[in-house]
Protein backbone atom coordinates (compact mmCIF):
# COMPACT_ATOMS: atom_id res chain seq x y z
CA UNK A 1 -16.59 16.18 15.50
CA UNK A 2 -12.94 14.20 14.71
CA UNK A 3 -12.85 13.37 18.46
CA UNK A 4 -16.75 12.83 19.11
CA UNK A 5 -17.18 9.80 15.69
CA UNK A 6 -13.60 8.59 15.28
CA UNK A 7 -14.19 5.75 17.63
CA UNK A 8 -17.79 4.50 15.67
CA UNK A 9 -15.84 5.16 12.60
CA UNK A 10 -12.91 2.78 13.31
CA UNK A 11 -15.36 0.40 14.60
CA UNK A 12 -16.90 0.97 11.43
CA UNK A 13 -14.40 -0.15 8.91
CA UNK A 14 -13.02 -3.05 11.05
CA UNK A 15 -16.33 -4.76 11.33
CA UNK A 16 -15.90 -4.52 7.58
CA UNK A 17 -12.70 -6.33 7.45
CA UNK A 18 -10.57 -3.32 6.70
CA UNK A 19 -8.65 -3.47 10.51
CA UNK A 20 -5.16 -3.06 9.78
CA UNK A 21 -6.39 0.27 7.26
CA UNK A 22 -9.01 1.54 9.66
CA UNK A 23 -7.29 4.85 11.67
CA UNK A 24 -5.97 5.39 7.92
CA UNK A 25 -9.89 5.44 6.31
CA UNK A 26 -11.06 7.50 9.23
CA UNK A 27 -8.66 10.31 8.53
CA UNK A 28 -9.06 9.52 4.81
CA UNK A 29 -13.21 10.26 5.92
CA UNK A 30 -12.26 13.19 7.57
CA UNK A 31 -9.94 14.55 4.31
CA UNK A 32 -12.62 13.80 1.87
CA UNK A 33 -15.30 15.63 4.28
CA UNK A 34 -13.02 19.16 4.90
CA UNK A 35 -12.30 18.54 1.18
CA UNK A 36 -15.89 18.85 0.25
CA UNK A 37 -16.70 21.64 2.56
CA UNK A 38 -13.87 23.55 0.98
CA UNK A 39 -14.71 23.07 -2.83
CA UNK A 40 -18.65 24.03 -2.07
CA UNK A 41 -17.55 27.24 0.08
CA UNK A 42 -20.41 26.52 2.13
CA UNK A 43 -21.69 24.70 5.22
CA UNK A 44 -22.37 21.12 4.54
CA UNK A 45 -26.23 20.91 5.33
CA UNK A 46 -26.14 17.83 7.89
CA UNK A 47 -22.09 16.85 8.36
CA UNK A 48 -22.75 13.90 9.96
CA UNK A 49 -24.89 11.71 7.21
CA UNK A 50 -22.30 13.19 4.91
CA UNK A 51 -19.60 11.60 7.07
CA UNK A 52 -20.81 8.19 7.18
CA UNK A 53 -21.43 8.25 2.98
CA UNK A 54 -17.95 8.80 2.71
CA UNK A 55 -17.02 6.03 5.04
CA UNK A 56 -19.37 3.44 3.30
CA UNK A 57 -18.30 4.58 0.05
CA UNK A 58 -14.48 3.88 1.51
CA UNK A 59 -15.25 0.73 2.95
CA UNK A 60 -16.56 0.06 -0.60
CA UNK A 61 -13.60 1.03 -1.92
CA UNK A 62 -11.39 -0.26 0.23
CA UNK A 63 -13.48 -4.05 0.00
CA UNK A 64 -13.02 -3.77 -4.28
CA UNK A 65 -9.36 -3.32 -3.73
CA UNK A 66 -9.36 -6.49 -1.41
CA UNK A 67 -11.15 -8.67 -4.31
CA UNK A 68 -8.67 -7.45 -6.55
CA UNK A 69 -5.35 -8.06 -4.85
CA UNK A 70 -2.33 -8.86 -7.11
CA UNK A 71 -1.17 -12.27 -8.12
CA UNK A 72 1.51 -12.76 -5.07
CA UNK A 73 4.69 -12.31 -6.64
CA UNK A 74 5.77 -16.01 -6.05
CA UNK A 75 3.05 -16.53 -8.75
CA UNK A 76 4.55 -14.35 -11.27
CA UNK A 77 8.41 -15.93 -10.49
CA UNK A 78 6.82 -19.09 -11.40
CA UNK A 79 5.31 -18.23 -14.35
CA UNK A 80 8.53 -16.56 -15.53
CA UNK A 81 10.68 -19.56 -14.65
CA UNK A 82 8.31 -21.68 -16.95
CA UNK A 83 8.41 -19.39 -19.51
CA UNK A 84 11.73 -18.78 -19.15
CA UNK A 85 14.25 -21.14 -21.21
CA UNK A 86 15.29 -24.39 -19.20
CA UNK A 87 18.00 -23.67 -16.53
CA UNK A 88 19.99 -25.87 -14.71
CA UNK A 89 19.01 -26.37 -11.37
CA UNK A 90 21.55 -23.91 -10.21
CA UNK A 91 19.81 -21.22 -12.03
CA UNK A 92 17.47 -22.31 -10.23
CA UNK A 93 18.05 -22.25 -6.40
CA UNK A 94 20.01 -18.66 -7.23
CA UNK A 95 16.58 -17.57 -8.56
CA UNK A 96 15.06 -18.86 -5.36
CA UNK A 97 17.95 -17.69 -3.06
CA UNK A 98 17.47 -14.11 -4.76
CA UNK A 99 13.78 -14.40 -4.12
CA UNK A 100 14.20 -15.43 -0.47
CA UNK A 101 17.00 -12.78 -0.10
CA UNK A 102 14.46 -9.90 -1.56
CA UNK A 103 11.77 -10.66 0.67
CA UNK A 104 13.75 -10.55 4.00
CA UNK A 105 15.02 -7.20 2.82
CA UNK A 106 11.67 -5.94 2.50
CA UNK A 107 10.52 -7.56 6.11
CA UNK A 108 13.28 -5.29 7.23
CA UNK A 109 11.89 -1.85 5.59
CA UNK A 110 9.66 0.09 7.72
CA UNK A 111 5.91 -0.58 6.70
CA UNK A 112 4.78 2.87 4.94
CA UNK A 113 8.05 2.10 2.44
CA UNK A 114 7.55 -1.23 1.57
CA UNK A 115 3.80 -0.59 1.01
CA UNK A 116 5.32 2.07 -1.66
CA UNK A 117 7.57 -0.13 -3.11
CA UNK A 118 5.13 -3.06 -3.48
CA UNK A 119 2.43 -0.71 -4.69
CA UNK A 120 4.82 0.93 -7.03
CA UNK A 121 6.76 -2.05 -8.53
CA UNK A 122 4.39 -5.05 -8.06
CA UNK A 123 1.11 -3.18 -8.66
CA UNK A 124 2.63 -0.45 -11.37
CA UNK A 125 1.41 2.76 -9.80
CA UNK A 126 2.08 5.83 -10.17
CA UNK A 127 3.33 8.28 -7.43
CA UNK A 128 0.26 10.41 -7.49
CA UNK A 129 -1.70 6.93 -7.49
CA UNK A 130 0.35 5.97 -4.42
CA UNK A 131 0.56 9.15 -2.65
CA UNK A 132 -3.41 9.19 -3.01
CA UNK A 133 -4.29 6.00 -2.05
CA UNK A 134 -1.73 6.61 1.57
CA UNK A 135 -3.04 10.34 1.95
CA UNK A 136 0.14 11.27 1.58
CA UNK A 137 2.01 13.83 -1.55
CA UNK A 138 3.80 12.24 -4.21
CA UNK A 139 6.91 13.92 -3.07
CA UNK A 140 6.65 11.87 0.17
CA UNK A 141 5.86 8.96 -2.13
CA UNK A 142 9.24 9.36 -3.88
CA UNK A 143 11.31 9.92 -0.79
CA UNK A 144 9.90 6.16 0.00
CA UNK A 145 11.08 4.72 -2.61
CA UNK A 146 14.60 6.54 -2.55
CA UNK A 147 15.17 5.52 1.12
CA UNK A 148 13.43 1.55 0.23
CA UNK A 149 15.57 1.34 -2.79
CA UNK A 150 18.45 2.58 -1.63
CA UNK A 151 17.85 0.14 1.20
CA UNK A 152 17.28 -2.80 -1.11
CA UNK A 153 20.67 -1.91 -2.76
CA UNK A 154 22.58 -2.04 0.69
CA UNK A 155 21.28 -5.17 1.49
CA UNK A 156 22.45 -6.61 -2.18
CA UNK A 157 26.19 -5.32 -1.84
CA UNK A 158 26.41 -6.40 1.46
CA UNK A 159 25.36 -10.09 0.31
CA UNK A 160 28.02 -9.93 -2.58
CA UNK A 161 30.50 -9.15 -0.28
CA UNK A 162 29.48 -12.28 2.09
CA UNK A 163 29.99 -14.29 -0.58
């Protein structure tokens, strides 16, 4: 059944906008349809209309999550900085340097780890909201943000020694 509807599927949730997600909500569809079939101990009555409810209910999902994306965090340094008591202009460009510096560390971590991170410090989730939201287990979740942080880290001491 995987093999037979995971093509209409995909096609499914990128006509929906979700294309860089879209292998992930098909297995996610798949989990949430052997998931079902285990809690009711029974044979779903017609697996197929089941599997495309979960998938709209997904792309639902998924589409909410889309309206709701987080303030980029360039927004929220800006904010701070205004709040923030006035700084000289070298505050300043160290602020910005730091800024710069953090995201080209993260362009450097492998995707699934600084999706964690980002979801984890920008967003404030939890592990188990994290590990649920990847389809993967919170342990997983942490060893991400070990191996991103510990990352992150190495990239600062190595810029404090440049300088």
């Amino acid at each position: 059944m995987f093999a037979e509807h995971r093509p209409v599927l995909r096609g499914f949730f990128a006509r929906r906008g979700a294309h860089d997600e879209a292998d992930d909500l098909v297995q996610e569809t798949y989990l949430r349809l052997l998931r079902a079939h285990q809690a009711r101990g029974e044979a779903i009555a017609n697996p197929e209309a089941y599997l495309f409810t979960v998938a709209t209910n997904l792309a639902r999902e998924q589409a909410a999550r889309r309206r709701r994306m987080p303030v980029p965090i360039e927004e929220l340094e800006h904010v701070a900085a205004q709040l923030a008591e006035e700084d000289g202009a070298e505050r300043a460009a160290e602020r910005a340097q730091r800024r710069r510096r953090l995201q080209a560390v993260l362009a450097t971590l492998p995707e699934r780890t600084r999706a964690v991170l980002v979801m984890q410090h920008r967003d404030g989730l939890s592990y188990r909201q994290i590990a649920e939201r990847l389809g993967v287990s919170p342990h997983m979740v942490k060893k991400h943000v070990v191996r991103g942080l510990f990352l992150c880290r190495q990239a600062q001491r190595d810029d404090a020694e440049a300088e």
